[in-house]
Structure formats: structure tokens, C-alpha cells
N, C-alpha and C. Protein backbone atom coordinates (compact mmCIF):
# COMPACT_ATOMS: atom_id res chain seq x y z
N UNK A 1 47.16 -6.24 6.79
CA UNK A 1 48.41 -6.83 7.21
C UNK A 1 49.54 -6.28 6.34
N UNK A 2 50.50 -5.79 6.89
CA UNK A 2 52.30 -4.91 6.62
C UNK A 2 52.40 -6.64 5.51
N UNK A 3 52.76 -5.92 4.55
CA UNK A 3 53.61 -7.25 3.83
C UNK A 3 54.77 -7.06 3.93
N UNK A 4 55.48 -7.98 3.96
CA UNK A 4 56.79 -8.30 4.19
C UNK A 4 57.63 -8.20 2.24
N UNK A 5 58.78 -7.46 2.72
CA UNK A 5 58.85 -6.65 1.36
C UNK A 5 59.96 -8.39 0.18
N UNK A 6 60.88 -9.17 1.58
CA UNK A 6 61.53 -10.11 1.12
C UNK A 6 60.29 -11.11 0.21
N UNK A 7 59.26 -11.37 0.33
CA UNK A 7 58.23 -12.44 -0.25
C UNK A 7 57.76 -11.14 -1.40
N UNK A 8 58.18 -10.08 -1.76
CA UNK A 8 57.75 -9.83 -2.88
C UNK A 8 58.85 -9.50 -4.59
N UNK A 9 57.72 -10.39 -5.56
CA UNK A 9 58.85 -10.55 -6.53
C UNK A 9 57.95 -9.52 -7.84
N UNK A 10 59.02 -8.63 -8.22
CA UNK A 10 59.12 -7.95 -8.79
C UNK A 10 58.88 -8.78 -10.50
N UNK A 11 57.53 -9.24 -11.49
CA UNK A 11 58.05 -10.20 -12.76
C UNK A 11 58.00 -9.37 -14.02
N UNK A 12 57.92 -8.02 -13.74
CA UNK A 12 57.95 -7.39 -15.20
C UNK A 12 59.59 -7.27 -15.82
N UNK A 13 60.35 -7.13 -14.85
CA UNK A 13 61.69 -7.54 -15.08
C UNK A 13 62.06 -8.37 -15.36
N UNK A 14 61.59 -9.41 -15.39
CA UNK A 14 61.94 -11.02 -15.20
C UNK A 14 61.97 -10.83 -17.20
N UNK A 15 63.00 -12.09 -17.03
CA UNK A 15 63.25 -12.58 -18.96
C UNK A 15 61.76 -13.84 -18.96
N UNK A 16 61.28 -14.11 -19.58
CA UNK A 16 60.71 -15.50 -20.38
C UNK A 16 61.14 -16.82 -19.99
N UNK A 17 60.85 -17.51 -19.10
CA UNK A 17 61.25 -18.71 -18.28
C UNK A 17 61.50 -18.91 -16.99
N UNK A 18 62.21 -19.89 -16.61
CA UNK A 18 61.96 -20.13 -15.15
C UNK A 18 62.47 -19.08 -14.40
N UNK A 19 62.21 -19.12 -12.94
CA UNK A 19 63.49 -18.50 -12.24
C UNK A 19 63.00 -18.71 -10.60
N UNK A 20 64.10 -18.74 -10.17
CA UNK A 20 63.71 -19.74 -9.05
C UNK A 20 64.50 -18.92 -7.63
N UNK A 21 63.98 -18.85 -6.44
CA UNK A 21 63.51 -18.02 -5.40
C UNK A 21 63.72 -19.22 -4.11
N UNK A 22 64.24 -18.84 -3.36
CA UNK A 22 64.28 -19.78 -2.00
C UNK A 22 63.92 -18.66 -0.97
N UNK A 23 63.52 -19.67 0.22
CA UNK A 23 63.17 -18.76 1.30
C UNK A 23 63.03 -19.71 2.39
N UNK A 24 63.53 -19.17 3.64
CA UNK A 24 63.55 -20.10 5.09
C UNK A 24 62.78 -19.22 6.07
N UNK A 25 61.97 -19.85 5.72
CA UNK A 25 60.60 -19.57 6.84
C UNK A 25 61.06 -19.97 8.60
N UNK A 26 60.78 -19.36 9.50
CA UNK A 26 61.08 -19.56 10.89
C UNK A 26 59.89 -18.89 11.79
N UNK A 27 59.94 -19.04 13.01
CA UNK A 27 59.00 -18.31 13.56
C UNK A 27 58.77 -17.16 13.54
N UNK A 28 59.26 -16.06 13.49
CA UNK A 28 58.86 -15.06 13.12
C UNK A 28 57.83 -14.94 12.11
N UNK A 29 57.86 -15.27 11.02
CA UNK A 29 57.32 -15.70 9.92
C UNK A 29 55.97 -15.68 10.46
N UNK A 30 55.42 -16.82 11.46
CA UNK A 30 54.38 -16.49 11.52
C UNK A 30 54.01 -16.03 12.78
N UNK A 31 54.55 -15.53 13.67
CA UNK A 31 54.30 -14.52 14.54
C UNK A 31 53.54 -12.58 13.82
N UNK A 32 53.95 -12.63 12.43
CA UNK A 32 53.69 -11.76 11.43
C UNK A 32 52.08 -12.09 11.56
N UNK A 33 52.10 -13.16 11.09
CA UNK A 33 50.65 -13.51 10.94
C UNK A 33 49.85 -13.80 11.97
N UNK A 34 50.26 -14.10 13.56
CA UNK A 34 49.52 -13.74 14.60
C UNK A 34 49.37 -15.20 14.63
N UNK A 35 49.91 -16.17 14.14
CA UNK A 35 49.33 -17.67 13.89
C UNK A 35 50.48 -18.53 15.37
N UNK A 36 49.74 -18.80 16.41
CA UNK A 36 50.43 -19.35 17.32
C UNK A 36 50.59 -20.77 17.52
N UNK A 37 50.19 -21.44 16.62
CA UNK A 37 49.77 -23.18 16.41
C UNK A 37 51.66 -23.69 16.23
N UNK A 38 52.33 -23.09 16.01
CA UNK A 38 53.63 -23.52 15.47
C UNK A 38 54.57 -22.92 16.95
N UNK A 39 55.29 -23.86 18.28
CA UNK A 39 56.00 -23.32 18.99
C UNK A 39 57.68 -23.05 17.87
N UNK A 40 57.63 -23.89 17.12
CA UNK A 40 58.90 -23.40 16.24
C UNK A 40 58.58 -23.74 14.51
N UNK A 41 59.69 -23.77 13.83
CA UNK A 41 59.62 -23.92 12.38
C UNK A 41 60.92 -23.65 11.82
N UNK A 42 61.38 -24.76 10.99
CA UNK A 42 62.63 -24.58 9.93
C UNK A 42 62.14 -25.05 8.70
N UNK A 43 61.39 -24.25 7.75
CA UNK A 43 60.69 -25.00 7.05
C UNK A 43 61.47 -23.96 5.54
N UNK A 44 62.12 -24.93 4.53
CA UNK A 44 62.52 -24.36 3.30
C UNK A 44 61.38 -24.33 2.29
N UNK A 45 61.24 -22.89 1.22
CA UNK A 45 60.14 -22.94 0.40
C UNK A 45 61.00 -23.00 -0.59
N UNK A 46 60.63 -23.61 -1.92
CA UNK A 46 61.16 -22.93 -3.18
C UNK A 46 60.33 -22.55 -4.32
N UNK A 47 60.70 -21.83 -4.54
CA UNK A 47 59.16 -20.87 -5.75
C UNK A 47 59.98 -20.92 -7.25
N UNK A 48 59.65 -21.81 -8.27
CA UNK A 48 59.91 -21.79 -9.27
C UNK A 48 58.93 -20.60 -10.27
N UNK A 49 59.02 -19.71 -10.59
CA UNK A 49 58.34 -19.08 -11.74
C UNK A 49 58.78 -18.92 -13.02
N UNK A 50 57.91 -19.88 -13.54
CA UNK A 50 57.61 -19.59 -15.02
C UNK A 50 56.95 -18.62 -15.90
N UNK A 51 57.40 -18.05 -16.09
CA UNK A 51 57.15 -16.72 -16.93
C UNK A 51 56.85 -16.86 -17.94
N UNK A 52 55.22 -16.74 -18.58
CA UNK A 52 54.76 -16.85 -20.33
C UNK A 52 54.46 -15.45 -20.89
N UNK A 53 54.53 -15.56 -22.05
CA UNK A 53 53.95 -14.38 -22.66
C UNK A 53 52.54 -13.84 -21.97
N UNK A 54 51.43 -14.34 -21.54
CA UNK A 54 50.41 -14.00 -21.22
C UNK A 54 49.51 -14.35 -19.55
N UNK A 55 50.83 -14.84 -18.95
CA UNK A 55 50.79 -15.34 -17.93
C UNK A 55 51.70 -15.97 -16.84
N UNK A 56 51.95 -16.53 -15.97
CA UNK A 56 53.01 -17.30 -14.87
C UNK A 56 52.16 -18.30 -14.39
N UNK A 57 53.16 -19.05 -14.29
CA UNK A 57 52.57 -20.30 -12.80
C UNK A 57 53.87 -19.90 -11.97
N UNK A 58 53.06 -20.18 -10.72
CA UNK A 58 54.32 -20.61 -9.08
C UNK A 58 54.41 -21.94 -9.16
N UNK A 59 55.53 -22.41 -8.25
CA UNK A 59 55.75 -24.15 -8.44
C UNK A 59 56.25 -23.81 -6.93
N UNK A 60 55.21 -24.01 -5.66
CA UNK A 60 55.76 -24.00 -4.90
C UNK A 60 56.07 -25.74 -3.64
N UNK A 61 57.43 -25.71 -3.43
CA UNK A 61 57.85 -26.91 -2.96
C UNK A 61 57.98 -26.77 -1.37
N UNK A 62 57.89 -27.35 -0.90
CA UNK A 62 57.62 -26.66 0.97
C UNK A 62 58.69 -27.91 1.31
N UNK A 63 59.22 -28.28 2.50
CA UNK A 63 59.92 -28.93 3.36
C UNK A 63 60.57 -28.82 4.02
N UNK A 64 60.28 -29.22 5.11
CA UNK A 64 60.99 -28.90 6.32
C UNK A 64 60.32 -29.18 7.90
N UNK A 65 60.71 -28.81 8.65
CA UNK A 65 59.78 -29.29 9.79
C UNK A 65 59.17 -28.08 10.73
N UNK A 66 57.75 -28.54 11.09
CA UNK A 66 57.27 -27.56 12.88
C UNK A 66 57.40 -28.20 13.78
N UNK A 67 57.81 -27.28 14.91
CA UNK A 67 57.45 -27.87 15.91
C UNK A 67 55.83 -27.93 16.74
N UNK A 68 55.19 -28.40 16.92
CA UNK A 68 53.74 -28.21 17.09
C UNK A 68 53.59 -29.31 18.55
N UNK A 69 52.50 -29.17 19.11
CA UNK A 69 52.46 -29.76 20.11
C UNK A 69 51.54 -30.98 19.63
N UNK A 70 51.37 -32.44 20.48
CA UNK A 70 50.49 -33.23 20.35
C UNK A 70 48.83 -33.15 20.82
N UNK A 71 47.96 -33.51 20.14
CA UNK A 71 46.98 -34.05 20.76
C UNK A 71 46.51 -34.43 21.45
N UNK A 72 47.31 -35.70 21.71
CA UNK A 72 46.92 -36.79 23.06
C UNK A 72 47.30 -36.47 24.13
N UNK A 73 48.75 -35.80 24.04
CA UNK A 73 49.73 -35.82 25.48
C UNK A 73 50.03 -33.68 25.60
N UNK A 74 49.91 -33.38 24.34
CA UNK A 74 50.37 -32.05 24.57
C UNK A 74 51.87 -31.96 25.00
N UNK A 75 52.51 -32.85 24.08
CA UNK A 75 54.04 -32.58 24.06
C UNK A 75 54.19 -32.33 23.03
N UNK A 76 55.65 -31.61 23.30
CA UNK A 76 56.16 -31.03 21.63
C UNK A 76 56.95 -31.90 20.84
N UNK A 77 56.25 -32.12 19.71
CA UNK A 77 57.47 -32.67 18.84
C UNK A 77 58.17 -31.86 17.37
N UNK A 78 58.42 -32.36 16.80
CA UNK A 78 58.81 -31.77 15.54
C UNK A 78 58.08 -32.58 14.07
N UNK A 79 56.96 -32.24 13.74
CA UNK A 79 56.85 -32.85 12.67
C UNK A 79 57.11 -32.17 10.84
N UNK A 80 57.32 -33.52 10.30
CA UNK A 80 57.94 -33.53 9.51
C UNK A 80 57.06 -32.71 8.50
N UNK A 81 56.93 -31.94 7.34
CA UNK A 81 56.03 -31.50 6.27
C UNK A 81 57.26 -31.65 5.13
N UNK A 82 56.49 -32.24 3.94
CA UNK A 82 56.77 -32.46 2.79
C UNK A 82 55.47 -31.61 1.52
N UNK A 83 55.72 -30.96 0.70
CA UNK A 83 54.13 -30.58 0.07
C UNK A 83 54.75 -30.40 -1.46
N UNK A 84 53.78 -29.86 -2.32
CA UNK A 84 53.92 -28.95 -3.60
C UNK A 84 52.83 -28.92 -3.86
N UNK A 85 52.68 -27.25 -4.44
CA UNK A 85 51.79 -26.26 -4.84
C UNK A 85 51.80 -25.65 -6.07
N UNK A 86 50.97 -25.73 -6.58
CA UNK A 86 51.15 -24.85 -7.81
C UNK A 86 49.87 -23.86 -8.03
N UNK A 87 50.06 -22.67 -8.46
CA UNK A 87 49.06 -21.39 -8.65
C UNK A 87 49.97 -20.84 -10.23
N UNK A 88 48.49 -20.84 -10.93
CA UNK A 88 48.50 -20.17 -12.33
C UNK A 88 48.24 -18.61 -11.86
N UNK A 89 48.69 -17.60 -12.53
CA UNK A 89 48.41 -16.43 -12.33
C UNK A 89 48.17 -15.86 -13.65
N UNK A 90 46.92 -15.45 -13.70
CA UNK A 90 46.98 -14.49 -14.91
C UNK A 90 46.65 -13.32 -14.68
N UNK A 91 45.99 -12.19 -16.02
CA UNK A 91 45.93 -11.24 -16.28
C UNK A 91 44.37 -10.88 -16.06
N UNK A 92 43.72 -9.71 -15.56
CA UNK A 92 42.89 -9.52 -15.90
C UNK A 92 42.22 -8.26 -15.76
N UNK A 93 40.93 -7.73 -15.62
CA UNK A 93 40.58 -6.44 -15.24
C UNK A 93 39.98 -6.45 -13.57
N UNK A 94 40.58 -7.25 -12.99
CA UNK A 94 40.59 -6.57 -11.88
C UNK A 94 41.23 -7.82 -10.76
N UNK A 95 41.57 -7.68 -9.21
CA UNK A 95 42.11 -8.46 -8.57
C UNK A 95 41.33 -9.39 -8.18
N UNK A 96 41.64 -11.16 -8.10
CA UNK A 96 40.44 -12.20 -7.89
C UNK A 96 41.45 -13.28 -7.64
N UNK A 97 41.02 -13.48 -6.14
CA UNK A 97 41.63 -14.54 -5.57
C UNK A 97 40.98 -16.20 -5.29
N UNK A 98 39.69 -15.98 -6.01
CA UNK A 98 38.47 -16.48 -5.60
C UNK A 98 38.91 -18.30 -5.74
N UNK A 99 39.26 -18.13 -6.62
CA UNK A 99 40.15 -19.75 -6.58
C UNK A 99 41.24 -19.65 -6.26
N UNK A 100 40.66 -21.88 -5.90
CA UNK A 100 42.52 -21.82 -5.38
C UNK A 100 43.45 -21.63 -5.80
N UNK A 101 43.63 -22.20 -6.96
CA UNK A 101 44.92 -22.33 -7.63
C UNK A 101 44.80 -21.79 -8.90
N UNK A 102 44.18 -20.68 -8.95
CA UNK A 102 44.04 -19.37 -10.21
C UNK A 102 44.10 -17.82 -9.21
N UNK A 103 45.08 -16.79 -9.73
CA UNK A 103 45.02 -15.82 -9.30
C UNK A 103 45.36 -15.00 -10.92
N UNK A 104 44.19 -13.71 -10.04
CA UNK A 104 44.06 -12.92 -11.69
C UNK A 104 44.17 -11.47 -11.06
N UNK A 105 45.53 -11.03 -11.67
CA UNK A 105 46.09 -10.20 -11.40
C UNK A 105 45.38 -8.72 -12.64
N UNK A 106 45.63 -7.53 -11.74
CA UNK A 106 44.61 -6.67 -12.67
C UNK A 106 45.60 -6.17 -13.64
N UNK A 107 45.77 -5.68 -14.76
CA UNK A 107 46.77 -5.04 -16.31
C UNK A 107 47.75 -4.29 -15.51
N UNK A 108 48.78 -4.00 -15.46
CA UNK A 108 49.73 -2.88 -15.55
C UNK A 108 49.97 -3.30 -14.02
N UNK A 109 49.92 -4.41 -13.26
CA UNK A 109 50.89 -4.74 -11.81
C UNK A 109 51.99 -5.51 -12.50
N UNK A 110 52.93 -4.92 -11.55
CA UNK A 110 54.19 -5.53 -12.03
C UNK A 110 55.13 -5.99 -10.97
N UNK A 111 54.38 -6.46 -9.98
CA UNK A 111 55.27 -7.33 -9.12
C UNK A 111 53.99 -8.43 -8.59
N UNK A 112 54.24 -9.43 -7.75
CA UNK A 112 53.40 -9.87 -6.62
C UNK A 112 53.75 -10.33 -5.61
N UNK A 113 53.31 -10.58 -4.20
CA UNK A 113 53.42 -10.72 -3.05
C UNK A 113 53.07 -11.97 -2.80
N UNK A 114 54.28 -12.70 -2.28
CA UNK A 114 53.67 -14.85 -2.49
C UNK A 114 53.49 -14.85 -0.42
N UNK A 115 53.61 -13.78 0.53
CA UNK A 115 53.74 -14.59 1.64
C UNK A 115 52.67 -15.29 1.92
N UNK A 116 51.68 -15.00 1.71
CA UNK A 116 50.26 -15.51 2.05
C UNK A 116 49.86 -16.36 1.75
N UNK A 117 50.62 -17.10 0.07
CA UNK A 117 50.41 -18.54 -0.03
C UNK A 117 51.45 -18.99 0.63
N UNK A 118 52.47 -18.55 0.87
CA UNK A 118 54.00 -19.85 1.67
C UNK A 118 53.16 -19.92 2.87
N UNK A 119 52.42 -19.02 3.64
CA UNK A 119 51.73 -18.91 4.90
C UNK A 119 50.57 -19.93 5.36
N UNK A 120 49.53 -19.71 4.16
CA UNK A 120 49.08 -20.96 3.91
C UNK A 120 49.17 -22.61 3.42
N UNK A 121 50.02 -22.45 2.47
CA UNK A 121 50.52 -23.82 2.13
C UNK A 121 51.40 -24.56 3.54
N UNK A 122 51.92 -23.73 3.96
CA UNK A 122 53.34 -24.44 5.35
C UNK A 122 51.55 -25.01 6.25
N UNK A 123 50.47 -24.17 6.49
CA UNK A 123 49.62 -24.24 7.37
C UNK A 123 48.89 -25.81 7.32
N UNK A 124 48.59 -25.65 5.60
CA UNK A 124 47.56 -26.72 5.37
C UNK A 124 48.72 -28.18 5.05
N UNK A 125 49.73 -28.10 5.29
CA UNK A 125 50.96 -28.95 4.82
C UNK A 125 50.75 -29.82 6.25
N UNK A 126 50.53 -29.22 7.06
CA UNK A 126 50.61 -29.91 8.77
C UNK A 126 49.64 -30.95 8.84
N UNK A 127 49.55 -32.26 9.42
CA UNK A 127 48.51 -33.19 9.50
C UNK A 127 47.31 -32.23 10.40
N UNK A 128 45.96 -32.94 10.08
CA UNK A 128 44.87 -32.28 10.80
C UNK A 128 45.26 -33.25 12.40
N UNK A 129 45.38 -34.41 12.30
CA UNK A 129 45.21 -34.86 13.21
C UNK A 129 46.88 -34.94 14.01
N UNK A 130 47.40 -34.34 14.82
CA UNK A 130 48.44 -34.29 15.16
C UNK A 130 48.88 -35.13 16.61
N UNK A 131 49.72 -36.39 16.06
CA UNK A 131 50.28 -37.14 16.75
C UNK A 131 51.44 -37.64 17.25
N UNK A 132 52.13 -37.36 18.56
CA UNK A 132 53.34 -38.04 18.75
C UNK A 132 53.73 -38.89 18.12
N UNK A 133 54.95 -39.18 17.29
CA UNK A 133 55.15 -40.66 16.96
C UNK A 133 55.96 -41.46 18.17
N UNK A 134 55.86 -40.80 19.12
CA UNK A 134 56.38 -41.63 20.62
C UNK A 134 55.00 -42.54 20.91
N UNK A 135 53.88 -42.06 20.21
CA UNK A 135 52.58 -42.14 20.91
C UNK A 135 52.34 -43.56 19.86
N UNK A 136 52.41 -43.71 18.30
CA UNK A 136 52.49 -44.53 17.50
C UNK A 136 53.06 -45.66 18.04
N UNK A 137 54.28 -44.91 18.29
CA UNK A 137 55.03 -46.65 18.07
C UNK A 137 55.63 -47.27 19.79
N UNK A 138 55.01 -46.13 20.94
CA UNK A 138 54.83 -47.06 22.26
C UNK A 138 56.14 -46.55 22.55
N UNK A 139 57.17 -45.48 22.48
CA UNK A 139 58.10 -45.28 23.04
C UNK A 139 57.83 -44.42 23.87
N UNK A 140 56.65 -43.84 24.14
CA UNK A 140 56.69 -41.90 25.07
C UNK A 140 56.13 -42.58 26.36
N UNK A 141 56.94 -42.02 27.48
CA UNK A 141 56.24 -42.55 28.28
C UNK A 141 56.08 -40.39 29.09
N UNK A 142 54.71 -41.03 29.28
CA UNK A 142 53.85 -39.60 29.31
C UNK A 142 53.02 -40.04 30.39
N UNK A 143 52.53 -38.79 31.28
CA UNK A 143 51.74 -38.95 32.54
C UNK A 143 50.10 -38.91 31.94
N UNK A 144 50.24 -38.06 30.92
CA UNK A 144 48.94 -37.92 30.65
C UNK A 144 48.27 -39.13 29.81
N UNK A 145 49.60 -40.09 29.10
CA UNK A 145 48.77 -41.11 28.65
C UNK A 145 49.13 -42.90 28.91
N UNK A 146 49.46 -42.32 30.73
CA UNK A 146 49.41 -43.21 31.74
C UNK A 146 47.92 -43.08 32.07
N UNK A 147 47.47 -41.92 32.48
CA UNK A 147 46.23 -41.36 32.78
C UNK A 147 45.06 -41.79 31.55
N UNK A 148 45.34 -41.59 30.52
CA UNK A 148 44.60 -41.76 29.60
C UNK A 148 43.90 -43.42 29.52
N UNK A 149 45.33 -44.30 29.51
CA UNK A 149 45.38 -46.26 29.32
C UNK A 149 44.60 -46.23 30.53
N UNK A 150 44.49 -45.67 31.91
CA UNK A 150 43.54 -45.95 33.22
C UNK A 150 42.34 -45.61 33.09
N UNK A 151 42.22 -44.82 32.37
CA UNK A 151 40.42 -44.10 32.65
C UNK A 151 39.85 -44.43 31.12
N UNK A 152 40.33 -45.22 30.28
CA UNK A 152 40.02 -45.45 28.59
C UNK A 152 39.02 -47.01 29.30
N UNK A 153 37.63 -47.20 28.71
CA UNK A 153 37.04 -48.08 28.90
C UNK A 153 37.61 -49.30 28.04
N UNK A 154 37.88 -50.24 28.37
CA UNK A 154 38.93 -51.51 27.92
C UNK A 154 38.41 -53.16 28.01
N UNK A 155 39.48 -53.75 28.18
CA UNK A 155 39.26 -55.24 27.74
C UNK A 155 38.65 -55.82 29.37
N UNK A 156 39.11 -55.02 30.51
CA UNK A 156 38.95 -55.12 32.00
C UNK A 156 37.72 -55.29 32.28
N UNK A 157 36.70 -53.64 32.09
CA UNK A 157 35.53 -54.24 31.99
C UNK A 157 34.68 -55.07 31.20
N UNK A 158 35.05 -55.15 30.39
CA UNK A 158 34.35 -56.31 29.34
C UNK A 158 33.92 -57.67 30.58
N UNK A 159 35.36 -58.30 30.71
CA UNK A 159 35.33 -59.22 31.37
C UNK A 159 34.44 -59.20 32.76
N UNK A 160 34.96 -58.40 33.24
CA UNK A 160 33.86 -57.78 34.76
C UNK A 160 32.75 -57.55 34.42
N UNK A 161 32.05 -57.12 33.01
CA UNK A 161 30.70 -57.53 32.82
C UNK A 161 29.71 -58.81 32.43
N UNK A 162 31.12 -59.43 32.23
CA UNK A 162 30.54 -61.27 31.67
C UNK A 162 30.67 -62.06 32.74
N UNK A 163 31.74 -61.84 33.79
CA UNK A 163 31.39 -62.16 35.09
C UNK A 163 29.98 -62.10 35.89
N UNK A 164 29.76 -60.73 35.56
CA UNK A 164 28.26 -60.77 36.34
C UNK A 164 27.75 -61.37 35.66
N UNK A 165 27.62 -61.62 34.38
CA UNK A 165 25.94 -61.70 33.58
C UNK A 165 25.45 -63.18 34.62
N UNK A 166 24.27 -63.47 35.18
CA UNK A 166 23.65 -64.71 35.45
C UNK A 166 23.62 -65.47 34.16
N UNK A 167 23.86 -66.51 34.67
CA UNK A 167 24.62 -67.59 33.39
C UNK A 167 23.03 -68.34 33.15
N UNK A 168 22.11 -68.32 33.81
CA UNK A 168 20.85 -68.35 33.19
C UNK A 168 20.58 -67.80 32.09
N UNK A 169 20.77 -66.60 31.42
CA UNK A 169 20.96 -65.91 30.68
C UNK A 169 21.45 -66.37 29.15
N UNK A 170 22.39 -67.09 29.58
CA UNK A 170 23.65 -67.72 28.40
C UNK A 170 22.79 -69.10 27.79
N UNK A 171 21.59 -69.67 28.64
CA UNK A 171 21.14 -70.90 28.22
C UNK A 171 20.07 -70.28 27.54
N UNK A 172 19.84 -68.96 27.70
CA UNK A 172 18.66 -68.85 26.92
C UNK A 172 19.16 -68.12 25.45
N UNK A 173 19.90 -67.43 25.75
CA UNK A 173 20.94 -66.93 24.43
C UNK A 173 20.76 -68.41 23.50
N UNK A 174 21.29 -69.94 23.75
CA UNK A 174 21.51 -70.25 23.03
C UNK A 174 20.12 -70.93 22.03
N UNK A 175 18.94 -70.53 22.65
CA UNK A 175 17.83 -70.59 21.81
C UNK A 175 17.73 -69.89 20.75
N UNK A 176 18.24 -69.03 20.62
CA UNK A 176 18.28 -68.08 19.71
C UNK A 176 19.61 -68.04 18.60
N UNK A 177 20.59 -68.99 19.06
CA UNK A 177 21.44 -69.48 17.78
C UNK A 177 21.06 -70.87 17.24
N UNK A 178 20.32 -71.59 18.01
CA UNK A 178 20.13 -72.57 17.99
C UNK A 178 18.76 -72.55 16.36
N UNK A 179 18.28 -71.80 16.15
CA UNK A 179 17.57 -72.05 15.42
C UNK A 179 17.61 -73.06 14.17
């Protein structure tokens, strides 16, 4: 995958302390990545790096919203993402991504490339279970979960099955609380 040259930060230049990086992620963003789960996105990152003598951390802060479709009804809404991330980066003899939140960069690189965590973090920031909040709080009125309240087994048949039961049945039930 072409990296995108704006998500790469140059830290051998960098002085000893923070320094801090914004970026507005949109669809394109992940059309890059082939990732079609998002019909839109205004989502702000901010990348704090701290710069040590023998190492960096990222401080990454995500917020903003996708647009993603629902679950239940397959309408679009916009949900909200709030997150923070942090990745230690150090030094080492060779490249190892193997953990999460440790990256070990090999001697003598002098920049690194963050799209792939903003890519992932915006990803795993999204609820697994994705729900209208029209659907929560009884405001959406939707065909599919008109359809859904009709064909959902309910309080209807319950009753239509205690109707039938032969009420012979019910006198013998109570032998059995009766103990």
C-alpha cells in the first residue's frame, strides 16, 4: 500500500519534547485503504509526540463522527467516536510491529508513517454493534422495523398459547406447587 506522504513525520529533526500534529481524516482517507464500512467521515486526529533521548510515545486523540449504516434498519446515521491511543516507539535492530502499543523501529530511520494507526484506531473507535439512536429511543419510523415488530415472536403469542392450553392441565400443574 502507496503511503500517503501528509501522515508521515519526519523525528530526527524534531527538538526534545512535545510537538503536536493535527489531521482531518474524510473519506478519501479510507477509500486509500479500500475500507467501505464508512459511507462518510469528519473525524479530527491529534498526534502529540514526545520525543526522549532513547525513544517517543504517540498520544493519539480521535473525534469526530462516521457516517455508517445501521444494523437493524440499514439506515444511515452519523455516529459519534470519541477515543485515545497511545504507542511507545522505540529503537531497535530491526522493524516489529508485533505489539500493540510498542513499535520498534530499526537504528538510523528517521522519520515514521502514523496512517495505519489513525486508520485503525478511527476503525476500532466505531461501536461493534451499530445502532440507530432513532431505533433506541422510538423516534425512526422505518419499514423495515415495522416489518421487524410483525414477524418478532412477542407477548401475542404467548397469550394465544395459554388460551389453548386445556385447563385440565393447570389443575394438575398445581400438584406440583402444591407440595
Amino acid at each position: 500500500m502507496k503511503r500517503l506522504k501528509e501522515f508521515t513525520i519526519p523525528f530526527v529533526g524534531l527538538k526534545l519534547g512535545k510537538h503536536h500534529f493535527e489531521y482531518q481524516i474524510n473519506k478519501a482517507f479510507f477509500e486509500h485503504f479500500e475500507y467501505e464500512e464508512f459511507n462518510d467521515s469528519a473525524v479530527n486526529v491529534e498526534v502529540e509526540l514526545d520525543k526522549k533521548t532513547t525513544l517517543f510515545e504517540l498520544d493519539f486523540k480521535i473525534s469526530g463522527t462516521v457516517n455508517i449504516n445501521c444494523d437493524l434498519t440499514n439506515e444511515a446515521f452519523d455516529q459519534e467516536i470519541n477515543n485515545h491511543f497511545n504507542v511507545v516507539v522505540k529503537f531497535g535492530d530491526e522493524y516489529n510491529d508485533e505489539e500493540v502499543d510498542i513499535l520498534v523501529l530499526p537504528h538510523g530511520e528517521y522519520e515514521i508513517n502514523i496512517q495505519q494507526y489513525i486508520y485503525e484506531f478511527i476503525v476500532l473507535s466505531v461501536p461493534n454493534k451499530r445502532i440507530h439512536p432513532g431505533v433506541e429511543d422510538g423516534t425512526l419510523d422505518s419499514e423495515i422495523l415495522k416489518k421487524l415488530e410483525e414477524l418478532s415472536p412477542g407477548l401475542k403469542d404467548k397469550k394465544e398459547t395459554e388460551e389453548e392450553i386445556d385447563p385440565r392441565w393447570n389443575t394438575l400443574k398445581k400438584l406440583l406447587t402444591d407440595k
